[in-house]
Protein backbone atom coordinates (compact mmCIF):
# COMPACT_ATOMS: atom_id res chain seq x y z
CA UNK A 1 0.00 0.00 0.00
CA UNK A 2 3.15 2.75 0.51
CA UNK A 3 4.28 1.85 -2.90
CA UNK A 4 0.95 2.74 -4.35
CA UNK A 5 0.54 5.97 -2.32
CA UNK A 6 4.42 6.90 -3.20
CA UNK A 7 3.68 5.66 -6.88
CA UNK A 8 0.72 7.89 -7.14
CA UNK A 9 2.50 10.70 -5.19
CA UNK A 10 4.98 10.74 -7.54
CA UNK A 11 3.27 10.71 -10.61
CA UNK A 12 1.00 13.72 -9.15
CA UNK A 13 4.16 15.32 -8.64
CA UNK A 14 5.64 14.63 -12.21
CA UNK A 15 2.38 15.87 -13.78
CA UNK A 16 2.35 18.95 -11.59
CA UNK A 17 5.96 19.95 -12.55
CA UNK A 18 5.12 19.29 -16.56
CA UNK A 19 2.79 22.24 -16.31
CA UNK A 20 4.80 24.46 -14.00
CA UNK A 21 7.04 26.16 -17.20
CA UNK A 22 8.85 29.90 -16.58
CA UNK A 23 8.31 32.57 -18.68
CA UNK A 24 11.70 33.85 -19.58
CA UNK A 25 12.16 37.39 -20.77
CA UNK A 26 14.15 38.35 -23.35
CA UNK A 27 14.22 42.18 -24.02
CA UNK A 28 17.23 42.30 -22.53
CA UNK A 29 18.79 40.29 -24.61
CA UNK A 30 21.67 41.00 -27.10
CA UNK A 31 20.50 41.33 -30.44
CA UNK A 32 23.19 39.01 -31.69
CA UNK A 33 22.11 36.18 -29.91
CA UNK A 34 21.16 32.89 -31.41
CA UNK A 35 17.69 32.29 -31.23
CA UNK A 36 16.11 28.47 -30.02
CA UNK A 37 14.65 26.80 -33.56
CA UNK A 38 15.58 29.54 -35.86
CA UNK A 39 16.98 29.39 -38.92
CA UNK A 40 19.44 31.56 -40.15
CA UNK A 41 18.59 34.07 -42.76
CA UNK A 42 20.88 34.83 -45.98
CA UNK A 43 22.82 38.40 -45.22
CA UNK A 44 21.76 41.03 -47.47
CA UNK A 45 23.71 44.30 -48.37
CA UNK A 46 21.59 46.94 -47.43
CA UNK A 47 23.20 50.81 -48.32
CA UNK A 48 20.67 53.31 -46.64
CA UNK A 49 20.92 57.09 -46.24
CA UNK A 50 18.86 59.01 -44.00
CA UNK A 51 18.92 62.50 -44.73
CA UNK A 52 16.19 63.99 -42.19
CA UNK A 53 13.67 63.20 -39.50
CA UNK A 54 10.65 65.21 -38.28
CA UNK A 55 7.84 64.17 -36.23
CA UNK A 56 5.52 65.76 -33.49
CA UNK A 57 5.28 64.73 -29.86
CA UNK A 58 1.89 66.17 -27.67
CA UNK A 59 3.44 67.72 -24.30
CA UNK A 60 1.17 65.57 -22.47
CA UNK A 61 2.82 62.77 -23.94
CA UNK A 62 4.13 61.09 -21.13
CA UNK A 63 6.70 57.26 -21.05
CA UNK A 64 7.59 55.29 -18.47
CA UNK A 65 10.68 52.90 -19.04
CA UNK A 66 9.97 50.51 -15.88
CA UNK A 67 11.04 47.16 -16.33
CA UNK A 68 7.47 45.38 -16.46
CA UNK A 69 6.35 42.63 -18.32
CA UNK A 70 3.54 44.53 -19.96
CA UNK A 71 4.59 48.26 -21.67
CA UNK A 72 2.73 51.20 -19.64
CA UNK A 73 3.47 53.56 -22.18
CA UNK A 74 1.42 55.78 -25.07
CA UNK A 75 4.57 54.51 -27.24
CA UNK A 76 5.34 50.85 -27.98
């Protein structure tokens, strides 16, 4: 009868852990690192040139850079 109960224990216990998975997050991650399952693409030669920029920002406009898992911003 223990092995039963430690045999059923277990296997509780085994189940429980398959469903207890982190959550990593990667923002902070280097941009150069390899990703799990991808494949790598074909470099292209890109030649850009950016002459100007203009764009308008409300003074209301407010962003917060906490580290959180969801953004709390009005920019994303």
């Amino acid at each position: 009868m223990k092995i039963l109960k430690a045999v059923t224990f277990g296997a509780i216990i085994a189940a429980l852990n398959a469903c207890s998975a982190v959550d990593v997050v990667s923002r902070n991650a280097p941009l150069d690192a390899p990703r799990l399952g991808a494949l790598s693409a074909p470099q292209v030669v890109r030649d850009y040139s950016l002459h100007s920029i203009r764009f308008a920002v409300p003074a209301d406009m407010t962003v917060s850079e906490a580290n959180s898992y969801y953004p709390i911003a009005d920019i994303v």
